[in-house]
Protein backbone atom coordinates (compact mmCIF):
# COMPACT_ATOMS: atom_id res chain seq x y z
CA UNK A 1 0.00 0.00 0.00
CA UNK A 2 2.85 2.79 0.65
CA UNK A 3 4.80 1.76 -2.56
CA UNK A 4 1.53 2.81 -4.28
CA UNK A 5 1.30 5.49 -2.21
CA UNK A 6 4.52 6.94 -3.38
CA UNK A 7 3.80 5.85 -6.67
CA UNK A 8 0.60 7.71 -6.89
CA UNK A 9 2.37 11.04 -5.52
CA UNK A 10 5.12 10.74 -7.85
CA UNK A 11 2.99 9.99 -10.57
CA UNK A 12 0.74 13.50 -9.51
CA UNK A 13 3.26 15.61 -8.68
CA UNK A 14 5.30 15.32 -12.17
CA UNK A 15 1.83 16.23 -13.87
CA UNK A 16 2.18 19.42 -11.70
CA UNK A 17 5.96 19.82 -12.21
CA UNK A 18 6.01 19.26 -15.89
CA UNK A 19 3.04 19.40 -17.88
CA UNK A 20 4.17 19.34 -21.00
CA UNK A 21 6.62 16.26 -20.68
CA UNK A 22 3.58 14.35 -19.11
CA UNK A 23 0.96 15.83 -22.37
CA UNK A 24 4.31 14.99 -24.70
CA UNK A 25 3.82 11.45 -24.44
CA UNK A 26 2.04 8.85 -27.90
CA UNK A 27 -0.76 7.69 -27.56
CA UNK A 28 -0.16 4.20 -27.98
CA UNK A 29 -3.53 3.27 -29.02
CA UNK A 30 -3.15 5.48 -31.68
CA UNK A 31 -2.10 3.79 -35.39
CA UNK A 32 1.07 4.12 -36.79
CA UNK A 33 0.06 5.96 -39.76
CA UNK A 34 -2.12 8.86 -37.56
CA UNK A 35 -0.03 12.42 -38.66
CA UNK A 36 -2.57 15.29 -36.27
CA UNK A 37 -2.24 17.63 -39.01
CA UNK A 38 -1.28 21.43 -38.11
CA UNK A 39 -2.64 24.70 -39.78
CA UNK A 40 -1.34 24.38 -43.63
CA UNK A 41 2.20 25.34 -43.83
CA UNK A 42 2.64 29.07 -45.54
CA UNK A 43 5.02 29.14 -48.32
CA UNK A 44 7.26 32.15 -48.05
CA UNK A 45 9.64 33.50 -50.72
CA UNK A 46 13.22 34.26 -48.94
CA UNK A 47 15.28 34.95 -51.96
CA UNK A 48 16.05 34.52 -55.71
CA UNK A 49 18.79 33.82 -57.58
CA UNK A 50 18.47 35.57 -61.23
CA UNK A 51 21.32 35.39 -63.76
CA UNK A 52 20.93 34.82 -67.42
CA UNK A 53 22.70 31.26 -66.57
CA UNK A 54 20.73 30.87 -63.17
CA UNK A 55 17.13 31.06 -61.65
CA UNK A 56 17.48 29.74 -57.76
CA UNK A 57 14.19 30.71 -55.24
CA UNK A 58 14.42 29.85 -51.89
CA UNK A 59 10.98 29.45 -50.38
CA UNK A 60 10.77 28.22 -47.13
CA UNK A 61 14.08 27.69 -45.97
CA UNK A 62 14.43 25.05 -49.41
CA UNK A 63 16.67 26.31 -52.65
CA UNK A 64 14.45 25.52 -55.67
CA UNK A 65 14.81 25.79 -59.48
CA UNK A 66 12.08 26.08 -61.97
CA UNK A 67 10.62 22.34 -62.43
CA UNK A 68 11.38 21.38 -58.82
CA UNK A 69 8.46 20.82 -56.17
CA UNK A 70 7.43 21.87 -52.39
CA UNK A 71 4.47 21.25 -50.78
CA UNK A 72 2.86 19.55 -53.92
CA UNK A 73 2.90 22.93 -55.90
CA UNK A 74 5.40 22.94 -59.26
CA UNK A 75 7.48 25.55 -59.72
CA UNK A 76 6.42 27.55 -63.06
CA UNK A 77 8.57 30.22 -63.38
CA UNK A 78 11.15 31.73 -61.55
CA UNK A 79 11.74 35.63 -62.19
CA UNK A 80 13.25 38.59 -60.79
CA UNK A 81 11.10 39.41 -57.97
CA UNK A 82 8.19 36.77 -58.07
CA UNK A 83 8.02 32.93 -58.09
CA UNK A 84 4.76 31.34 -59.97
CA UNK A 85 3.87 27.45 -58.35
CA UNK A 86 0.81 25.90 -59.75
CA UNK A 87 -0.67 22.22 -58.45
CA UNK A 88 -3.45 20.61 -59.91
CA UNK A 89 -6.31 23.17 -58.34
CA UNK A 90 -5.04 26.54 -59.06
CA UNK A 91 -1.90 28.44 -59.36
CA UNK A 92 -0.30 30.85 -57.01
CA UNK A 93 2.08 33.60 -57.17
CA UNK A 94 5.15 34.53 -54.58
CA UNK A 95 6.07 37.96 -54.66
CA UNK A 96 9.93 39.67 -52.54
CA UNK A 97 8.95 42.77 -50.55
CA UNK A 98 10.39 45.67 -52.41
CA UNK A 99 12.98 46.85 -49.34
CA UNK A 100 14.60 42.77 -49.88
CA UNK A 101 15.29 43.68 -53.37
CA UNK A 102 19.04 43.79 -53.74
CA UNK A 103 20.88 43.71 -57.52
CA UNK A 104 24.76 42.28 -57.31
CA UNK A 105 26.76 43.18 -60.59
């Protein structure tokens, strides 16, 4: 009875002590395959690349050339300030703000 005892308070007082290591835990009734899906990840454009050799966007923390995918959208066209990704449903354009607009020569 006083090993539960102990057990029990131990048990209790962690929940106080650390929440989110106790809420942290699987679920291990939950399947394998389960993914709790977030908000829909935002696709922001960081920087492009332009040379007459060259087109490089990052979006998103990932370098990407015309052709290349993230996030199931294709990437169109790459140009000097704007990138244009298209999946199947619609198409969308990525536009730099105009004070992260920098030319290199």
């Amino acid at each position: 009875m006083f090993r539960l005892s102990i057990h029990f308070l131990l048990v209790s007082s962690l929940t106080y002590i650390m929440p989110g290591a106790v809420l942290a835990f699987d679920d291990p009734t939950m399947p394998a395959s389960f993914v709790q899906s977030s908000s829909p990840k935002r696709l922001t454009l960081e920087s492009i690349l332009y040379s007459d050799t060259r087109k490089v966007a990052t979006i998103s923390g990932q370098v990407l050339a015309e052709g290349d995918s993230i996030d199931g959208k294709k990437i169109l066209y790459i140009g000097r300030d704007s990138v244009r990704l298209a999946d199947d449903a619609k198409e969308l354009t990525l536009t730099l703000k105009r004070s992260s607009i920098r030319q290199v020569k």
